[in-house]
N, C-alpha and C. Protein backbone atom coordinates (compact mmCIF):
# COMPACT_ATOMS: atom_id res chain seq x y z
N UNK A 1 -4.38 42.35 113.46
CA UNK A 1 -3.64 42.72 112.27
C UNK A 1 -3.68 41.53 111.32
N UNK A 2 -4.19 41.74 110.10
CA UNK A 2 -3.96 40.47 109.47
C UNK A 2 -3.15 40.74 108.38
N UNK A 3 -3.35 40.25 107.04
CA UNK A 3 -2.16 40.51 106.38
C UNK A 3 -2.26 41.32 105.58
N UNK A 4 -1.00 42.08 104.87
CA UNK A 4 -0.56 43.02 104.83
C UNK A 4 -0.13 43.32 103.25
N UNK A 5 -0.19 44.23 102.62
CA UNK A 5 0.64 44.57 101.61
C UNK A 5 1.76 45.03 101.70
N UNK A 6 3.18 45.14 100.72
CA UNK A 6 3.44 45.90 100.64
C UNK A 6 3.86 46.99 101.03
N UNK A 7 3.30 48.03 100.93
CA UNK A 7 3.08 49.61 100.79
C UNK A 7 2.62 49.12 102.18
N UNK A 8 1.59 48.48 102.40
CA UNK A 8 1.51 48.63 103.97
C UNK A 8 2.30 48.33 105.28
N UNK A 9 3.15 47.23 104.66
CA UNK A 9 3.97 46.65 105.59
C UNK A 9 5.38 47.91 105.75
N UNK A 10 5.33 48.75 104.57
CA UNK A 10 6.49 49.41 104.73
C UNK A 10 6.02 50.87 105.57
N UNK A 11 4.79 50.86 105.54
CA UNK A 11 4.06 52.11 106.44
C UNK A 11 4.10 51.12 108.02
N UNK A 12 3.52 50.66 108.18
CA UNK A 12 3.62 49.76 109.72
C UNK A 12 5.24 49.57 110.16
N UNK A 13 6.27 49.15 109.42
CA UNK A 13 7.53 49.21 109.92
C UNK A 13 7.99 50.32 110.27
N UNK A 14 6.73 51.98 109.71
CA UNK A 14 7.63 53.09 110.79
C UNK A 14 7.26 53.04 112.18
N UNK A 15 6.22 52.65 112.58
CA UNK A 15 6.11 52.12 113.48
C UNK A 15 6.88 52.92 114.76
N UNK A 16 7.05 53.07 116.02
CA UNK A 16 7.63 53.59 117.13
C UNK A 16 7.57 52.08 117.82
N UNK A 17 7.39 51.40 117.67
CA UNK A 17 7.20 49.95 117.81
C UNK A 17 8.04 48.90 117.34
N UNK A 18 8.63 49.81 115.72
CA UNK A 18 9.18 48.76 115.11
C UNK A 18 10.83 49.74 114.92
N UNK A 19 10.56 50.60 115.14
CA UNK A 19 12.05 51.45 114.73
C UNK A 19 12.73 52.09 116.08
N UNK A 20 12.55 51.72 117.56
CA UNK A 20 12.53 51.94 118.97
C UNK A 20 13.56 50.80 118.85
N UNK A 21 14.97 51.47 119.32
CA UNK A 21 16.06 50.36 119.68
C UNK A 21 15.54 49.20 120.31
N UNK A 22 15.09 49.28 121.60
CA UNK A 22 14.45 48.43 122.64
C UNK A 22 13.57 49.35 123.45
N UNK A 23 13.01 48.58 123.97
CA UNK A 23 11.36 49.01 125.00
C UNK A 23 11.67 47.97 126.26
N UNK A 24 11.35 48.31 127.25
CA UNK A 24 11.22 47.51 128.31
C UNK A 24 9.93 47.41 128.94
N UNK A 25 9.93 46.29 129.76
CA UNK A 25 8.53 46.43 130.83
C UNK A 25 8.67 45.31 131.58
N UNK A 26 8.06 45.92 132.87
CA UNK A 26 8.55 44.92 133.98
C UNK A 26 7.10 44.86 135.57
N UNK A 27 6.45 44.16 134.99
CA UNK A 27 5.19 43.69 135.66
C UNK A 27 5.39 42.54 136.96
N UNK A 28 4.32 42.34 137.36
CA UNK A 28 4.33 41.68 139.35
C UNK A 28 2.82 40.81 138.50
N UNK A 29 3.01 39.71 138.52
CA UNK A 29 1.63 38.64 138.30
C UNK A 29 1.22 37.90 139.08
N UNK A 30 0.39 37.69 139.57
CA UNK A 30 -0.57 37.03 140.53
C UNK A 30 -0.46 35.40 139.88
N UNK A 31 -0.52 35.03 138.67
CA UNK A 31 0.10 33.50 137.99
C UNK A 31 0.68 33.91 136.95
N UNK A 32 1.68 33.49 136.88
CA UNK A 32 2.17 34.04 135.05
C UNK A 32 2.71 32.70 134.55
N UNK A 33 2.70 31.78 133.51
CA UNK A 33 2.94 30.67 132.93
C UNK A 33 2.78 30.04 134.17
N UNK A 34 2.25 29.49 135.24
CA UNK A 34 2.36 28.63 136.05
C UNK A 34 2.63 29.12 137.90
N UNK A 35 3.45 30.22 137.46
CA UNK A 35 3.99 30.30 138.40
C UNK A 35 3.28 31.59 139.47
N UNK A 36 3.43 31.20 140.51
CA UNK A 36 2.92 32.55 141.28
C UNK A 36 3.56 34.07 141.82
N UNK A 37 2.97 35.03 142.15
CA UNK A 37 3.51 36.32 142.66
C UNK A 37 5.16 35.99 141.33
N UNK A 38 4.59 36.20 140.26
CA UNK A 38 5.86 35.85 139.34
C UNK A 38 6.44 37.59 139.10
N UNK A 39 7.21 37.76 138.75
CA UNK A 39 7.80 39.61 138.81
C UNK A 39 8.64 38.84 137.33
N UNK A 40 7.85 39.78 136.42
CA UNK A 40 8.19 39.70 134.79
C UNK A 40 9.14 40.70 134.23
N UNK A 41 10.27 40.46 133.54
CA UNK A 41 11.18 41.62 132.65
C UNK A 41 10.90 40.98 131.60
N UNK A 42 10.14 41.59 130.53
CA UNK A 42 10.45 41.51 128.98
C UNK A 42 11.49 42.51 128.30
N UNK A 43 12.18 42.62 127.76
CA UNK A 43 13.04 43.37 126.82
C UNK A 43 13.12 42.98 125.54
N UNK A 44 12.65 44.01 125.14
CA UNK A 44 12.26 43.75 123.07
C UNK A 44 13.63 44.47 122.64
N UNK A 45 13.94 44.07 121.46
CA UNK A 45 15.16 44.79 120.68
C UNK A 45 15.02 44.33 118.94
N UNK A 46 15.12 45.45 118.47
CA UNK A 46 14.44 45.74 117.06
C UNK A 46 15.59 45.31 116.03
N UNK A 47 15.95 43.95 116.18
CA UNK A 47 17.37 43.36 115.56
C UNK A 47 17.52 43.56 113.93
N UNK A 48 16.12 44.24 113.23
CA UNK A 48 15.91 44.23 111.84
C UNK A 48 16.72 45.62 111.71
N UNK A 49 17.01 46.31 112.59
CA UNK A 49 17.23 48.11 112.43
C UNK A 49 18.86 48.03 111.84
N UNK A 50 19.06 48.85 111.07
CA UNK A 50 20.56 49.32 110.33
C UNK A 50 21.35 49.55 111.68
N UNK A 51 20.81 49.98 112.72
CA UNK A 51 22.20 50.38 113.61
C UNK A 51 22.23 49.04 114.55
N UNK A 52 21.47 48.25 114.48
CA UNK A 52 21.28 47.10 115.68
C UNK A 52 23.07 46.39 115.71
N UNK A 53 23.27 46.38 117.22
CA UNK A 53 24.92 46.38 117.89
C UNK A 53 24.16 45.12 118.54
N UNK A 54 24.93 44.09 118.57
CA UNK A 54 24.95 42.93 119.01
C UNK A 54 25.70 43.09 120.58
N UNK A 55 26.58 43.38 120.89
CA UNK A 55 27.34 43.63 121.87
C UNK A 55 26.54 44.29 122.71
N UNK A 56 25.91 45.98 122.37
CA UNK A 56 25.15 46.62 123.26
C UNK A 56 23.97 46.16 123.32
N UNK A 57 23.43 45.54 122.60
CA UNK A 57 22.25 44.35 123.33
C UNK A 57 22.39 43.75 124.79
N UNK A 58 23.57 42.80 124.26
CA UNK A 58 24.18 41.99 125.36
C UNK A 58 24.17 42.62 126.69
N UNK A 59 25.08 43.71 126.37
CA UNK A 59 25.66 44.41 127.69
C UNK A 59 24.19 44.54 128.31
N UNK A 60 23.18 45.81 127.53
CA UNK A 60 22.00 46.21 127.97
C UNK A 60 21.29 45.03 128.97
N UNK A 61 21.08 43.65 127.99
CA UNK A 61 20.03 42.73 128.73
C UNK A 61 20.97 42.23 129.89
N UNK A 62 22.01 42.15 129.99
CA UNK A 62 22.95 42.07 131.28
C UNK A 62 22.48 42.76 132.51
N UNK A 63 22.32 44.49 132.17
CA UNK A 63 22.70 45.42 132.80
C UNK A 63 21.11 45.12 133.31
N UNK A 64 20.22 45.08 132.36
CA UNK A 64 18.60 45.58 132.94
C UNK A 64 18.37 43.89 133.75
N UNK A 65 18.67 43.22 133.82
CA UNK A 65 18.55 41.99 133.90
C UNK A 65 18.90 41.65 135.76
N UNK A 66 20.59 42.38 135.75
CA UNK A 66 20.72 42.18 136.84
C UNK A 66 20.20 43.27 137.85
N UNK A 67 20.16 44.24 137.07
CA UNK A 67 19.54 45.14 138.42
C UNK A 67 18.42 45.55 138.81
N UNK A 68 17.32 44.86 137.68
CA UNK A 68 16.03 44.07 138.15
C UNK A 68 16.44 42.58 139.27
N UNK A 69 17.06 41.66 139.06
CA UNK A 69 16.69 40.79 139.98
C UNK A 69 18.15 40.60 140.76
N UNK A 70 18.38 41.74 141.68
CA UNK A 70 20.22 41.35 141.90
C UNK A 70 19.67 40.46 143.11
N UNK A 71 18.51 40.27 144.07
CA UNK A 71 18.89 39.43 144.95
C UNK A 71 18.39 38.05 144.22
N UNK A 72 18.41 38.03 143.54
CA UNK A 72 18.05 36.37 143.08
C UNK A 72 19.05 35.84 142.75
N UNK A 73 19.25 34.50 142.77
CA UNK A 73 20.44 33.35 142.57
C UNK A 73 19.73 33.03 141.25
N UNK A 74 18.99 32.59 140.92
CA UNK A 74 18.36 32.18 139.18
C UNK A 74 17.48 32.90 138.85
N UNK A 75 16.90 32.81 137.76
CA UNK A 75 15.82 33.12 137.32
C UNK A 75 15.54 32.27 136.35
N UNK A 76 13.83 32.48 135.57
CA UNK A 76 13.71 31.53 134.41
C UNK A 76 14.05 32.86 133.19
N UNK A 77 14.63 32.36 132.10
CA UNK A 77 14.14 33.02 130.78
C UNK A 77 13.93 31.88 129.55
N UNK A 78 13.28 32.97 128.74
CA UNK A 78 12.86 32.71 127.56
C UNK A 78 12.83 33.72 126.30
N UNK A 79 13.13 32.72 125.24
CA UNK A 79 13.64 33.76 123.84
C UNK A 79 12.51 33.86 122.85
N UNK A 80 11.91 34.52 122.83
CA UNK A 80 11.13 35.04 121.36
C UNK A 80 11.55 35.62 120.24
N UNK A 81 10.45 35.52 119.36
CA UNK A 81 10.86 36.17 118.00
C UNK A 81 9.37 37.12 117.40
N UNK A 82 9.65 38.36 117.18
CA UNK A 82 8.85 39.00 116.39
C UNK A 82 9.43 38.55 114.89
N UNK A 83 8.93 38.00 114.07
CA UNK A 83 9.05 37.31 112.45
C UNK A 83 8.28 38.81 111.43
N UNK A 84 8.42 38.74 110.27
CA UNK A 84 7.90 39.13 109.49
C UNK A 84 7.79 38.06 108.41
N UNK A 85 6.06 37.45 107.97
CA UNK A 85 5.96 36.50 107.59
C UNK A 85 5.65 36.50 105.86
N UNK A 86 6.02 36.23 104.76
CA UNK A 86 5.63 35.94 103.80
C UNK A 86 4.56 35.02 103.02
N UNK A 87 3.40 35.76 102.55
CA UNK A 87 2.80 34.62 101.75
C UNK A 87 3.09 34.93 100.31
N UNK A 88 3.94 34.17 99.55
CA UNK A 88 4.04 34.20 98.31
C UNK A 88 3.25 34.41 97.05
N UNK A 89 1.67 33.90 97.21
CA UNK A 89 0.80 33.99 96.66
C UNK A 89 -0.58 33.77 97.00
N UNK A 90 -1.09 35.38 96.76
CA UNK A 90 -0.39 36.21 96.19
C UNK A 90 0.40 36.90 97.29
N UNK A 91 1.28 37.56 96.67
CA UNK A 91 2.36 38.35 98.10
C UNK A 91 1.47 39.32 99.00
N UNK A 92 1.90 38.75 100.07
CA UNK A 92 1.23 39.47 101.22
C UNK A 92 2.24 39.58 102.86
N UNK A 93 1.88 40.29 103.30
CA UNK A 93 2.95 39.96 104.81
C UNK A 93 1.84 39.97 106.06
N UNK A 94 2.09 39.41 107.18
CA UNK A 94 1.80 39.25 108.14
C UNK A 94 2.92 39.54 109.44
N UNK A 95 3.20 39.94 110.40
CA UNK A 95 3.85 40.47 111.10
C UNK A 95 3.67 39.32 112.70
N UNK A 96 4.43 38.17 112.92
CA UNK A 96 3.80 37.48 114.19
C UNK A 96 4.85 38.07 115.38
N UNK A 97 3.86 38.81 116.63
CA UNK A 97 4.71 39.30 117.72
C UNK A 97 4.56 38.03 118.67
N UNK A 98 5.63 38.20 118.94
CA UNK A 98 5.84 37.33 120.71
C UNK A 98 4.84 37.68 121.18
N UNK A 99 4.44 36.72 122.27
CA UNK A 99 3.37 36.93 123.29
C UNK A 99 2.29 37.25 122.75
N UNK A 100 1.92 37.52 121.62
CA UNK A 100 0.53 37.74 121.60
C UNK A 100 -0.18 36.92 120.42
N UNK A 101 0.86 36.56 120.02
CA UNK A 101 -0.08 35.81 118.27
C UNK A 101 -1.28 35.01 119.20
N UNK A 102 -0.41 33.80 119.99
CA UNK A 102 -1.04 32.94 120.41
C UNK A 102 -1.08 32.24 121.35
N UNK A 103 -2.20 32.15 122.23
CA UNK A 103 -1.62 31.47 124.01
C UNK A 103 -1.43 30.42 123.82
N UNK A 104 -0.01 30.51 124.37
CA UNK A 104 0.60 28.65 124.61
C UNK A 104 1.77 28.81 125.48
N UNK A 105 1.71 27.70 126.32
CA UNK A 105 2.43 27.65 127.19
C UNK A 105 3.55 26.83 127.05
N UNK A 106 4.92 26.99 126.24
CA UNK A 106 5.79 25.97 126.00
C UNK A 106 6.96 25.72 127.60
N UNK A 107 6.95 25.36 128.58
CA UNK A 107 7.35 24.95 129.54
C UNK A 107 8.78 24.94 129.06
N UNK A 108 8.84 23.53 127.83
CA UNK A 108 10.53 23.21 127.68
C UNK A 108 10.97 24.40 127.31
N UNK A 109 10.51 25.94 126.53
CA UNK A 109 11.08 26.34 126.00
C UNK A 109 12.19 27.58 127.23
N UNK A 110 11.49 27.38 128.20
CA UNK A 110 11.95 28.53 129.67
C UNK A 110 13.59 27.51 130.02
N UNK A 111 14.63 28.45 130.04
CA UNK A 111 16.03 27.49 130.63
C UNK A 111 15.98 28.66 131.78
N UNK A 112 16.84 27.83 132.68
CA UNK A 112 17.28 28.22 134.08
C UNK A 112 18.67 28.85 133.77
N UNK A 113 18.43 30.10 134.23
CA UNK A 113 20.35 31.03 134.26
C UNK A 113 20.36 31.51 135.28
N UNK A 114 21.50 31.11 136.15
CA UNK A 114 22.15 31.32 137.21
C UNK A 114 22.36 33.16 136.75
N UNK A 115 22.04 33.78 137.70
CA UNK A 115 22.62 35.15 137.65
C UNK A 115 23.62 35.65 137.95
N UNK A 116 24.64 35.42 137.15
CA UNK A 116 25.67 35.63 136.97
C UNK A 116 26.00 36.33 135.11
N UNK A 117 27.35 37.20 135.21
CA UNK A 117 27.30 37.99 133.92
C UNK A 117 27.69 36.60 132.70
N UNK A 118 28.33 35.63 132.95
CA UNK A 118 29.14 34.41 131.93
C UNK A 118 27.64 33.73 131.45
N UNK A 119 26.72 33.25 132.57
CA UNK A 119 25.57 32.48 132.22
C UNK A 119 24.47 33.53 131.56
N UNK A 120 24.38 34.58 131.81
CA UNK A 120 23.55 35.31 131.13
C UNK A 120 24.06 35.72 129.48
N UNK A 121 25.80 35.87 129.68
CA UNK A 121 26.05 36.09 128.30
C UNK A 121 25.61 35.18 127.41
N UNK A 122 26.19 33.88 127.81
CA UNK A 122 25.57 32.88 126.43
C UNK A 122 24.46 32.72 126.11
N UNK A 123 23.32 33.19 126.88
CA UNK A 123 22.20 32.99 126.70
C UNK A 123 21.53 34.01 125.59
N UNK A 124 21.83 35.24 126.00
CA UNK A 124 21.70 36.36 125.22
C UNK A 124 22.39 36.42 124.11
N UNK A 125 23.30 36.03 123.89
CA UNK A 125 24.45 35.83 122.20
C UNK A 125 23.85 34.96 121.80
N UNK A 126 23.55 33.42 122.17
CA UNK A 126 22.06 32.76 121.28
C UNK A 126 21.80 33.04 120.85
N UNK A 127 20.39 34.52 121.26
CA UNK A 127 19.14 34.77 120.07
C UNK A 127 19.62 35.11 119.66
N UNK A 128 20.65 36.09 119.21
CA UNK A 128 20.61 37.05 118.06
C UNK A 128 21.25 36.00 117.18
N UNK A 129 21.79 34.78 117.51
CA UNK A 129 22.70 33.81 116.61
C UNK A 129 21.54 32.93 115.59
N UNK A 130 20.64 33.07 116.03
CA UNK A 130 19.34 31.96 115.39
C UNK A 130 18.99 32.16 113.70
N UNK A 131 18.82 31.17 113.31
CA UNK A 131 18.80 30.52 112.02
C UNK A 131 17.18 30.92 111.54
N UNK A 132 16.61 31.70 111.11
CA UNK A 132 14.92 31.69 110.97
C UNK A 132 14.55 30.59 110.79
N UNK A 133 15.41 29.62 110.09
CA UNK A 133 14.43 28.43 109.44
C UNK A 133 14.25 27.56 110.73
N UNK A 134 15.20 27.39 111.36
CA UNK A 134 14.87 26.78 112.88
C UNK A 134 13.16 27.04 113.52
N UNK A 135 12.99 28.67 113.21
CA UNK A 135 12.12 29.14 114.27
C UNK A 135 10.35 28.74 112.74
N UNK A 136 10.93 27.97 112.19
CA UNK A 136 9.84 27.71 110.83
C UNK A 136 8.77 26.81 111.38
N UNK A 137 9.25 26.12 112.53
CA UNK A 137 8.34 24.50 112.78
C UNK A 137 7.10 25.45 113.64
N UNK A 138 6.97 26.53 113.66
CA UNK A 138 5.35 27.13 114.04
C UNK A 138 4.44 27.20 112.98
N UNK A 139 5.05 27.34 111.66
CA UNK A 139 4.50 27.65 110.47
C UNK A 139 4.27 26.31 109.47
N UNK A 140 5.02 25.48 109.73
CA UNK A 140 4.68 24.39 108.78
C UNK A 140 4.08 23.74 107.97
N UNK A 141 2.45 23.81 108.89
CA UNK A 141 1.67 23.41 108.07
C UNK A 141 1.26 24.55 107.46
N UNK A 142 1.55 26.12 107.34
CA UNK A 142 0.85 26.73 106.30
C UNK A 142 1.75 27.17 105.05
N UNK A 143 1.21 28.47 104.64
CA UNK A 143 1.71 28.60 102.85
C UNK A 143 2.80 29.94 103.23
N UNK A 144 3.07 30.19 104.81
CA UNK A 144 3.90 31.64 104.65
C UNK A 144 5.35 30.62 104.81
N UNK A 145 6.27 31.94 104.80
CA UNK A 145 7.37 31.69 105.17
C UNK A 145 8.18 32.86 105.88
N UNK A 146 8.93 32.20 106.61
CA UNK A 146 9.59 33.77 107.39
C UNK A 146 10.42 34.44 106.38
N UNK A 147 10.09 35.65 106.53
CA UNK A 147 11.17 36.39 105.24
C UNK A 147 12.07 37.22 106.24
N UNK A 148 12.11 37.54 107.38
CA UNK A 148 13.10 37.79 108.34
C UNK A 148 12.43 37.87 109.99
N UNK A 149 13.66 37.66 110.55
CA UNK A 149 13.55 38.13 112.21
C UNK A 149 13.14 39.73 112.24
N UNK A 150 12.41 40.61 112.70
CA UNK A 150 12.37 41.79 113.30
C UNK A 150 12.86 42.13 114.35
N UNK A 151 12.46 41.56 115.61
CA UNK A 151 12.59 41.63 116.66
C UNK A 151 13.23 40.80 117.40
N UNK A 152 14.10 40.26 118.97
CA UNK A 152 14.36 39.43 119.85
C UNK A 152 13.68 39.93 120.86
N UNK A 153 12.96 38.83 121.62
CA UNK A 153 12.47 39.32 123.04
C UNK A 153 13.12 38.65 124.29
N UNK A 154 13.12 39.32 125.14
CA UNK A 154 13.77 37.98 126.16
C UNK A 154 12.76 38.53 127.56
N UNK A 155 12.32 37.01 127.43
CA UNK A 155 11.37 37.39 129.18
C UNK A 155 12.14 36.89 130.04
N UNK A 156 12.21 37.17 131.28
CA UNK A 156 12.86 36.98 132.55
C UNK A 156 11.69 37.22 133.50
N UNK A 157 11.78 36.11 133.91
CA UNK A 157 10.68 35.72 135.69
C UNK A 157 11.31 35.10 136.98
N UNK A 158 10.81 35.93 137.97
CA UNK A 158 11.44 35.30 139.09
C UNK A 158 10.21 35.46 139.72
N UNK A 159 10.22 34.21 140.60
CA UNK A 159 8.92 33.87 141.49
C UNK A 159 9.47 33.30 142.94
């Protein structure tokens, strides 16, 4: 996908992709960032949408979270961002998804949460708390700028 007009970006945001409360998926990897026989939960949630509930997020990534991994004592996660990106000139959009723009392996960015409902809450009230300009230092050296969050992702791995 490269970039976008307009008229196009507002045809791609109907999307079932982009207007889908949340999507789940939950894969078994042979190595996944490092780790082996890793068992993956991603959960996407479409935080750009008019009805998006902060609370039933929470609860949800709670709920799918623990009863994917209830015998585990930790797990790793990690927070993504689907962006919708601006180039000013001339105006154009670009759309960057988690996981796929670009392979990289940020290690620091995975924290350890005890599975429990208190340590998972704060973790999950985070993303949706994030500042775009924070999430800017991917873009720096070029000419876009984030013109909003779309999406939160949260991966969860236990190995």
């Amino acid at each position: 996908m490269g970039y976008l007009t307009r008229l196009e970006l507002i045809q791609l945001l109907k999307n079932r992709w982009f207007t889908e409360t949340m999507s789940s998926h939950v894969h078994q990897y042979a190595c996944y960032r490092g780790r082996i026989n890793a068992t993956v939960l991603t959960l996407r949630y479409n935080i750009h949408l008019p009805n998006f509930d902060e609370d039933s997020m929470i609860e949800s990534v709670i709920r799918e979270t623990m009863n994917q991994f209830s015998s585990q004592r930790q797990i790793l996660g990690l927070i993504e961002y689907d962006l919708l990106l601006m180039n000013p000139e001339p105006e154009s959009y670009y759309i960057w998804k988690a996981n796929s723009n670009v392979a990289r392996n940020l290690p620091n960015s995975e924290e350890t949460i005890a599975l429990n409902y208190d340590d998972l809450f704060l973790f999950i009230r985070n993303a949706s708390r994030i500042n775009p300009s924070d999430l800017d230092v991917y873009f720096s050296s070029s000419n876009v700028v984030i013109n909003k969050i779309i999406a939160v992702v949260f991966t969860f791995i236990s190995y």
